[in-house]
N, C-alpha and C. Protein backbone atom coordinates (compact mmCIF):
# COMPACT_ATOMS: atom_id res chain seq x y z
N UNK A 1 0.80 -1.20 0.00
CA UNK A 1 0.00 0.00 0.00
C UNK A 1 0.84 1.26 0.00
N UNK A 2 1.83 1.27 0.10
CA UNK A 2 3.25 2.15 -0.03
C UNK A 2 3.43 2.99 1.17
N UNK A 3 4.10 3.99 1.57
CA UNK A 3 4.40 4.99 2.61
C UNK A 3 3.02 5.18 3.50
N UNK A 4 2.09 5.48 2.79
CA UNK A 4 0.58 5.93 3.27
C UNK A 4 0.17 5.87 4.35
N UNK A 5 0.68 3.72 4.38
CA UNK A 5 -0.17 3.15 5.41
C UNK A 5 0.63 3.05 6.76
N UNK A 6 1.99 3.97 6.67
CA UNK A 6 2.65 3.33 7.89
C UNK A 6 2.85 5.15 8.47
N UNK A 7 2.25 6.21 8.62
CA UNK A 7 2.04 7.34 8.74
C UNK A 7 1.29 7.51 9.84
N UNK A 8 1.09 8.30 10.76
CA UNK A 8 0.03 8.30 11.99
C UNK A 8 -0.66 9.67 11.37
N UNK A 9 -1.74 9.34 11.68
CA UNK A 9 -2.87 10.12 11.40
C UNK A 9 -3.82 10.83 12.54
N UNK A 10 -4.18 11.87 12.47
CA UNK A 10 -5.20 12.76 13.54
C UNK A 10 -6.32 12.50 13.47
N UNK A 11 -6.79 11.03 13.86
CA UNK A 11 -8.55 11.06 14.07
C UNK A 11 -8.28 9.90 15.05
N UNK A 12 -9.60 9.55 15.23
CA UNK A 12 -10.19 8.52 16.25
C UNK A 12 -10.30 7.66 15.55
N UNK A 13 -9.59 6.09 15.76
CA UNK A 13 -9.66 5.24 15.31
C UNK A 13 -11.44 4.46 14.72
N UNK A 14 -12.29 5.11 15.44
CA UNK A 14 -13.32 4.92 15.33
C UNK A 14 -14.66 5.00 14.41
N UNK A 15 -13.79 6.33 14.24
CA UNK A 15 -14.19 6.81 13.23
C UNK A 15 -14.18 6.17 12.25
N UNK A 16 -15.46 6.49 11.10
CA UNK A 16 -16.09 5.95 10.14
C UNK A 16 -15.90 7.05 8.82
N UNK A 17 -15.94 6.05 7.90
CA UNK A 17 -16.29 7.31 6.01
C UNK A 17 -17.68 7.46 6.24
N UNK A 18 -17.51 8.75 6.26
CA UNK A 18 -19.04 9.28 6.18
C UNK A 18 -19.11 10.53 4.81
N UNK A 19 -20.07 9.87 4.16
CA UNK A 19 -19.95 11.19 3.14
C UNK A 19 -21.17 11.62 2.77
N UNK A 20 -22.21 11.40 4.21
CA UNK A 20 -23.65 12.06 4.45
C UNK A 20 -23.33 13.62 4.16
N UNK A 21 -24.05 14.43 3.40
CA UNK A 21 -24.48 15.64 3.49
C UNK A 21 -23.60 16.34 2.62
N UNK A 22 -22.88 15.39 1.45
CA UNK A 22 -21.75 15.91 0.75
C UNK A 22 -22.22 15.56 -0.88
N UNK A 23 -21.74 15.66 -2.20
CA UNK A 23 -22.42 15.71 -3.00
C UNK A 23 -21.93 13.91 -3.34
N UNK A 24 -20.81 13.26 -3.08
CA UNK A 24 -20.23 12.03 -3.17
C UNK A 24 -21.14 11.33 -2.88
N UNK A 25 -21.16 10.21 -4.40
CA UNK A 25 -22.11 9.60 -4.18
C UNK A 25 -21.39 8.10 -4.04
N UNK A 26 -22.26 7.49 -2.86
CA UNK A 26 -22.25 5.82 -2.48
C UNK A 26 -22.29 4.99 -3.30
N UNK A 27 -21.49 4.09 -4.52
CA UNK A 27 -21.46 3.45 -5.28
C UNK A 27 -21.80 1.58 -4.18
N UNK A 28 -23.38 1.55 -4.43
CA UNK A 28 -24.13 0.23 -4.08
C UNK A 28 -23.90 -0.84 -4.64
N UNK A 29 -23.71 -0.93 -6.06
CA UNK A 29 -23.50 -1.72 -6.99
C UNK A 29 -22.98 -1.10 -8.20
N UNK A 30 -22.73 -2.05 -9.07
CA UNK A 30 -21.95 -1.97 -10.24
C UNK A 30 -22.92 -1.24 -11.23
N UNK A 31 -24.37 -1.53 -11.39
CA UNK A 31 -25.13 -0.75 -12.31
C UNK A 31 -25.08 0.83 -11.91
N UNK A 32 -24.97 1.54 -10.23
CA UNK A 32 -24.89 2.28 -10.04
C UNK A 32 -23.97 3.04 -10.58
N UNK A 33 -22.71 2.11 -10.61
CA UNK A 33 -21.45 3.11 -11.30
C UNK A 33 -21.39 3.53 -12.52
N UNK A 34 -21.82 2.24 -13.17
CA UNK A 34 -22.60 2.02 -14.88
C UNK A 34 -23.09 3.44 -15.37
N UNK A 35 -24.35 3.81 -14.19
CA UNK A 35 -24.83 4.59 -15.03
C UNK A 35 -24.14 6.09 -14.34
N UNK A 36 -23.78 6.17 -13.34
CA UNK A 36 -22.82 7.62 -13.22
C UNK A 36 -21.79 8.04 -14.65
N UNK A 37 -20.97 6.97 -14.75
CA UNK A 37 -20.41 6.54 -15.65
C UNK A 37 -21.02 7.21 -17.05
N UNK A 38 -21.71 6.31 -17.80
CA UNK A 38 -22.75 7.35 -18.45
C UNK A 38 -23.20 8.53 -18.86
N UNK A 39 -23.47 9.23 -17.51
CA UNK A 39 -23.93 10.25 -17.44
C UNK A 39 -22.68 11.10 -17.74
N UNK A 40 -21.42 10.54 -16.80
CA UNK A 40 -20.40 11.33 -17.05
C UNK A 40 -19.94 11.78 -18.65
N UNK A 41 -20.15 10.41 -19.87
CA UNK A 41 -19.73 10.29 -20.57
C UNK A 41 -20.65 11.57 -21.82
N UNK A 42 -21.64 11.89 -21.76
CA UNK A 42 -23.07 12.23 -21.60
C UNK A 42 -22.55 13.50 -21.50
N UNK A 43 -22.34 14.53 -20.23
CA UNK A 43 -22.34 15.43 -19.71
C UNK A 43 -20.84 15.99 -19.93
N UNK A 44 -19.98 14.90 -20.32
CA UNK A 44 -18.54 15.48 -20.01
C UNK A 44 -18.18 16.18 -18.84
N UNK A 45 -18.62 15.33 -18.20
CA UNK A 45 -18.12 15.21 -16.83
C UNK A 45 -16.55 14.64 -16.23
N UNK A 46 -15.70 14.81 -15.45
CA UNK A 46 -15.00 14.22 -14.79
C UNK A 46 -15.50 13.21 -13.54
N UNK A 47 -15.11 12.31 -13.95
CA UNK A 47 -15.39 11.47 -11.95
C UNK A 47 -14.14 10.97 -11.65
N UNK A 48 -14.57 11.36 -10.54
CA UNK A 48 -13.17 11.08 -8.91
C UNK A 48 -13.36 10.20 -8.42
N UNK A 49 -13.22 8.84 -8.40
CA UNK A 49 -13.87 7.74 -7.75
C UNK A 49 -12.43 7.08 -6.66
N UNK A 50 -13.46 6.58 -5.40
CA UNK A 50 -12.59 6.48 -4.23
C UNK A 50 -12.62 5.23 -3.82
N UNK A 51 -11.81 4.39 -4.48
CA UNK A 51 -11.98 2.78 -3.51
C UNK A 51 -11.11 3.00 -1.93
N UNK A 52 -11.82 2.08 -1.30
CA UNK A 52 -11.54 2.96 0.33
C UNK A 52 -11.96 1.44 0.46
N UNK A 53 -11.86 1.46 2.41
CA UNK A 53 -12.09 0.74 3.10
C UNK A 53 -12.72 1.07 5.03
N UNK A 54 -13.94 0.84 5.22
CA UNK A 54 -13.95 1.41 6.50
C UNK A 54 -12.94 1.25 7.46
N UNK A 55 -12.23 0.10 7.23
CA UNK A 55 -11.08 -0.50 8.47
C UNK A 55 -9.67 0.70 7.88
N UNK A 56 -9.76 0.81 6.73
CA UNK A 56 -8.35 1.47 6.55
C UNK A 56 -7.79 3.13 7.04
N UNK A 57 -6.81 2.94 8.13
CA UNK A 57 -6.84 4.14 8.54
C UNK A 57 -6.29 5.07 7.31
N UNK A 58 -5.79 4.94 5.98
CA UNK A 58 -5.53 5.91 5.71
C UNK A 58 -6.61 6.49 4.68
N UNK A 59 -7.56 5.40 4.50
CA UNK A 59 -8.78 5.86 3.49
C UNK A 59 -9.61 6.87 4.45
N UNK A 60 -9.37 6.82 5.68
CA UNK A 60 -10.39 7.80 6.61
C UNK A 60 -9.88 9.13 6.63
N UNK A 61 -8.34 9.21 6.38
CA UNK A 61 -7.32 10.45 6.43
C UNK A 61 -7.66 10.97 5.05
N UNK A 62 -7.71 10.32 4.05
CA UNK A 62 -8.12 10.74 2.87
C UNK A 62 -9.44 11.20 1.98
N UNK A 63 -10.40 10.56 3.51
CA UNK A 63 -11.58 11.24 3.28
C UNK A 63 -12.04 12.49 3.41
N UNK A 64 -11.21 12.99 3.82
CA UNK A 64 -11.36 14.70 5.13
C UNK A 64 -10.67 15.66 3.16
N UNK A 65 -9.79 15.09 3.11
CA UNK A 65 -9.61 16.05 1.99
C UNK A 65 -9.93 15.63 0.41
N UNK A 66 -10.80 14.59 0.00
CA UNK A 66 -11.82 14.15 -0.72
C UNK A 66 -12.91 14.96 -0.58
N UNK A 67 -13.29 15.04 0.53
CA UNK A 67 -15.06 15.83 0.99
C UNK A 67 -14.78 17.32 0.37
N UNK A 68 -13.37 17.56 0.77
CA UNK A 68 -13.05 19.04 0.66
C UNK A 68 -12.67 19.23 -0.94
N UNK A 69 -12.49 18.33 -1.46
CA UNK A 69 -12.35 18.53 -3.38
C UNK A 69 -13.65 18.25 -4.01
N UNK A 70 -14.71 17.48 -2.99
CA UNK A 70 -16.02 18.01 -4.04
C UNK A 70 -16.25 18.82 -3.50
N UNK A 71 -16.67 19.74 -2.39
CA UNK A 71 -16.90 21.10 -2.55
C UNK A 71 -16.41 22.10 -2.97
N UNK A 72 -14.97 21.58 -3.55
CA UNK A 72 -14.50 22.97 -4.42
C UNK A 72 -14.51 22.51 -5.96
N UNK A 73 -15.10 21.17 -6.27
CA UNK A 73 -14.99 21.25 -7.53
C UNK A 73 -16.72 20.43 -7.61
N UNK A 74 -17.53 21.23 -7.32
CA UNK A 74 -18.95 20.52 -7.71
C UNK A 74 -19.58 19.83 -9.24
N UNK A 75 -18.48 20.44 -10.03
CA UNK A 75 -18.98 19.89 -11.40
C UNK A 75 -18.32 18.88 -11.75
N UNK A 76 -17.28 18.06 -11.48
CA UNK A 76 -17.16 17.15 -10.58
C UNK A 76 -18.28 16.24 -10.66
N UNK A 77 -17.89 14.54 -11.14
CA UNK A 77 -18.71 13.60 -10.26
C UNK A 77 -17.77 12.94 -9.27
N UNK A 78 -18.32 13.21 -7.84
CA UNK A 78 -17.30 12.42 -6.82
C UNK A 78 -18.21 10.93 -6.65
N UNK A 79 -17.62 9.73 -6.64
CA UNK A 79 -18.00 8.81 -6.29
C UNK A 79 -17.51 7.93 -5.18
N UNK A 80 -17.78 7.02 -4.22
CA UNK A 80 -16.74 6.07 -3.26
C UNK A 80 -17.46 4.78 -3.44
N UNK A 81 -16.51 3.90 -3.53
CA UNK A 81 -16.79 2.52 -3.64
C UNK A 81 -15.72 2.14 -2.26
N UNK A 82 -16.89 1.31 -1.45
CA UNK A 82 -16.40 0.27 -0.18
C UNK A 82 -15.79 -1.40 -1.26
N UNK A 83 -14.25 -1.58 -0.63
CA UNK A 83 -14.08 -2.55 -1.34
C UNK A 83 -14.30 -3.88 -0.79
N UNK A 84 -15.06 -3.93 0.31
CA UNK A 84 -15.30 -5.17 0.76
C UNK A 84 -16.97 -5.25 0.62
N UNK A 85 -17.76 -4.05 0.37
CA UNK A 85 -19.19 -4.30 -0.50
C UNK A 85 -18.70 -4.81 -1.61
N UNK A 86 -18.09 -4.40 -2.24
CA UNK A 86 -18.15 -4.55 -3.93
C UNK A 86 -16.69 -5.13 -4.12
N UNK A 87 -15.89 -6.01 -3.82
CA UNK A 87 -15.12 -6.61 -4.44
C UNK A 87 -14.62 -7.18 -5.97
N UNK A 88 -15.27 -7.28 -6.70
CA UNK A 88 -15.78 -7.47 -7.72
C UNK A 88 -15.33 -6.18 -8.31
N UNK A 89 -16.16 -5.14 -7.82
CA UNK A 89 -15.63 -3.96 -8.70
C UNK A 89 -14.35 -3.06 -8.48
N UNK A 90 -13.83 -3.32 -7.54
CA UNK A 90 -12.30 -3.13 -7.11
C UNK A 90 -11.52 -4.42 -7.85
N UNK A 91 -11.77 -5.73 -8.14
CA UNK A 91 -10.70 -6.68 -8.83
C UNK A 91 -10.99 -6.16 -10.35
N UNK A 92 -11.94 -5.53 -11.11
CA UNK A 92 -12.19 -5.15 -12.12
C UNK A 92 -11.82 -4.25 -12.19
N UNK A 93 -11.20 -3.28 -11.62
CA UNK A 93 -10.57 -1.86 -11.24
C UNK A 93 -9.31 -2.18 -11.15
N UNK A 94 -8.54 -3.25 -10.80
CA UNK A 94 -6.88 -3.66 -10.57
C UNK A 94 -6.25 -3.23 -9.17
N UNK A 95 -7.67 -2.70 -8.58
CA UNK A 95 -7.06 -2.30 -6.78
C UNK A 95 -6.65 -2.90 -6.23
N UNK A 96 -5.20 -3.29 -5.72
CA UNK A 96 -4.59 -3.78 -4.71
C UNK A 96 -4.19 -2.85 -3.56
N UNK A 97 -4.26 -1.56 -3.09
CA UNK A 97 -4.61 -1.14 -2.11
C UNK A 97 -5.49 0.11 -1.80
N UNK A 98 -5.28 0.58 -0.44
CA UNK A 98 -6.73 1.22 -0.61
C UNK A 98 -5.72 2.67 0.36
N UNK A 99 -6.52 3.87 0.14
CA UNK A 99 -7.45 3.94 -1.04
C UNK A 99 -6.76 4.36 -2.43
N UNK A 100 -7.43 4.10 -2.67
CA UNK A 100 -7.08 4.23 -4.85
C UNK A 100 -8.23 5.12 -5.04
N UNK A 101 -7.41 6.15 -6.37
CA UNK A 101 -8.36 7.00 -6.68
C UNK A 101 -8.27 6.77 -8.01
N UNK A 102 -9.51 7.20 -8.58
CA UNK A 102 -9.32 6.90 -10.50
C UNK A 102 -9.78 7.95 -10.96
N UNK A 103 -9.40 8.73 -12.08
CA UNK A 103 -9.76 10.26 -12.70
C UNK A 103 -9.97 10.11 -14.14
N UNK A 104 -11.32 9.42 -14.36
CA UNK A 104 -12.16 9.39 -15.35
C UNK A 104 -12.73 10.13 -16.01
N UNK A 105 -12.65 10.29 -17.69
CA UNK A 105 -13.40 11.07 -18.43
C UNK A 105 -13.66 10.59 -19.44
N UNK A 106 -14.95 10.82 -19.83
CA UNK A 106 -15.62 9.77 -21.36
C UNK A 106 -15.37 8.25 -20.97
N UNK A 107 -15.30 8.06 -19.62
CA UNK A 107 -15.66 6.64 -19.13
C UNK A 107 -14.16 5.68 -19.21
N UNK A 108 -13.10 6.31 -19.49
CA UNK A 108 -11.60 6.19 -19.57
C UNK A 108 -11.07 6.60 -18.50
N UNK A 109 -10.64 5.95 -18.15
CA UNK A 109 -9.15 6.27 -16.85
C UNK A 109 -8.38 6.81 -17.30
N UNK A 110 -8.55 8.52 -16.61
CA UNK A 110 -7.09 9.01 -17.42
C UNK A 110 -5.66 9.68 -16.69
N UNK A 111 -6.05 9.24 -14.81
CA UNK A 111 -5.03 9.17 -14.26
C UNK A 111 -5.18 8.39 -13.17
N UNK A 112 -4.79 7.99 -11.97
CA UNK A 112 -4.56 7.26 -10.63
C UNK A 112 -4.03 7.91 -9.78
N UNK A 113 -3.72 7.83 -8.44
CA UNK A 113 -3.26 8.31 -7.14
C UNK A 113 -3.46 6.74 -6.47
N UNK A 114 -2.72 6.26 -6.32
CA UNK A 114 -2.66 4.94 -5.20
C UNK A 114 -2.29 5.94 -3.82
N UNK A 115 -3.16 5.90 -2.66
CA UNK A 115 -2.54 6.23 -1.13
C UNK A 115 -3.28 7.91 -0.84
N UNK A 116 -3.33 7.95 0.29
CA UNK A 116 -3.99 9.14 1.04
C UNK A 116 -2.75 10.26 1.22
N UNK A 117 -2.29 10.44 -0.34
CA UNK A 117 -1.40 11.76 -0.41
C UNK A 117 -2.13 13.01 -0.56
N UNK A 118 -2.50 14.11 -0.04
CA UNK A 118 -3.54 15.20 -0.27
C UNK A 118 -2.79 16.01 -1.29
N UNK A 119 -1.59 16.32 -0.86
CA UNK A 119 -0.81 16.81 -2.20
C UNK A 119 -0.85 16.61 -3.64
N UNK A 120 -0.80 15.32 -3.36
CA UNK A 120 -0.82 14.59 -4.76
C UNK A 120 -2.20 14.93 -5.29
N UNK A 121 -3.44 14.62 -4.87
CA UNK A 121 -4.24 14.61 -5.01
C UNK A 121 -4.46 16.11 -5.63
N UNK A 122 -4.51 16.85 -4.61
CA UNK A 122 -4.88 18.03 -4.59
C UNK A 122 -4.35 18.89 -6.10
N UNK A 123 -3.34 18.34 -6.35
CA UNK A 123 -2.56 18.62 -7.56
C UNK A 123 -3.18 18.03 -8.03
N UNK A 124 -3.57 17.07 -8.87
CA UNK A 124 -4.31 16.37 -9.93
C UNK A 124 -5.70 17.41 -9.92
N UNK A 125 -6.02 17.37 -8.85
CA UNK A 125 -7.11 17.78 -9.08
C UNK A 125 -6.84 19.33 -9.69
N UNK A 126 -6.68 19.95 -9.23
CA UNK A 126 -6.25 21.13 -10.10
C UNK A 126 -5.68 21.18 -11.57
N UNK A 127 -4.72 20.33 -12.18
CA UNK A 127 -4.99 20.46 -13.06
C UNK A 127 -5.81 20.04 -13.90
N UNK A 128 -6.48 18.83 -13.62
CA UNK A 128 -7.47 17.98 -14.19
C UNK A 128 -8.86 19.38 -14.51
N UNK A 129 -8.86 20.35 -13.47
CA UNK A 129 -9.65 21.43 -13.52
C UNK A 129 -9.41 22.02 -14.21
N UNK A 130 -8.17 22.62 -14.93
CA UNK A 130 -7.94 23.58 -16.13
C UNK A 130 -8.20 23.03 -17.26
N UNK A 131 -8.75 21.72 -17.37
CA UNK A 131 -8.22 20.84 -18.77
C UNK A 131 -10.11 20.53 -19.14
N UNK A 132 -10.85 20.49 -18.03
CA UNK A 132 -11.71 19.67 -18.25
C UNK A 132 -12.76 20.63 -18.41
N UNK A 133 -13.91 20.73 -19.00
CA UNK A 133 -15.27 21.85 -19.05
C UNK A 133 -16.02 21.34 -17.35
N UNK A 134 -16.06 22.44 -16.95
CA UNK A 134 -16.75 22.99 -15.57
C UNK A 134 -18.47 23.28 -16.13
């Protein structure tokens, strides 16, 4: 899982991914993604999709500044997939650790972030923003 996972982090182990009251949407199943997917392709949209894990402390560190890139980029589709709901769609994805991010457009993968780097992230995301229609 590289550097990520051996990092101490500022929360309560207890703590849960919660992405109630945020525009990120809960990927339930595979038709769900299907048709985000779609829509994205449709709309020319970007999606940010988040394979995570509730147990993984660094997918919880990486949720805090996930929440904070769909509210600054609402046009944006943010999505999260749990990889022990949906296994299946994480081995069809090539995820071997978590969290993995994928930066989709016209339904193509057109970059990755393996690990709860905000930097990294945060950079992609920005330029992925100059490149893409808002």
């Amino acid at each position: 899982m590289g550097n990520s996972c051996w990092k101490s982090y500022d929360y309560d182990i207890d703590e849960e991914l919660d992405y109630s009251g945020t525009n990120i949407c809960v990927i339930k199943n595979k038709d769900n993604l299907e048709k985000i997917i779609s829509e994205s392709t449709n709309t020319n949209k970007m999606v940010v999709m988040n394979f995570n894990a509730t147990w993984c402390e660094p997918c919880i560190a990486a949720s805090r500044f996930y929440i904070e890139s769909s509210k600054k980029y609402p046009y944006f589709l943010f999505v999260a997939v749990d990889i022990d709901d949906l296994d299946e769609l994480a081995s069809a994805y090539g995820v071997d650790a978590t969290p993995t991010f994928f930066f989709l457009l016209g339904g193509t993968t057109i970059d990755t972030l393996v690990g709860a780097h905000k930097e990294q992230f945060e950079k992609k995301m920005e330029i992925l923003a100059r490149y893409v229609p808002s």
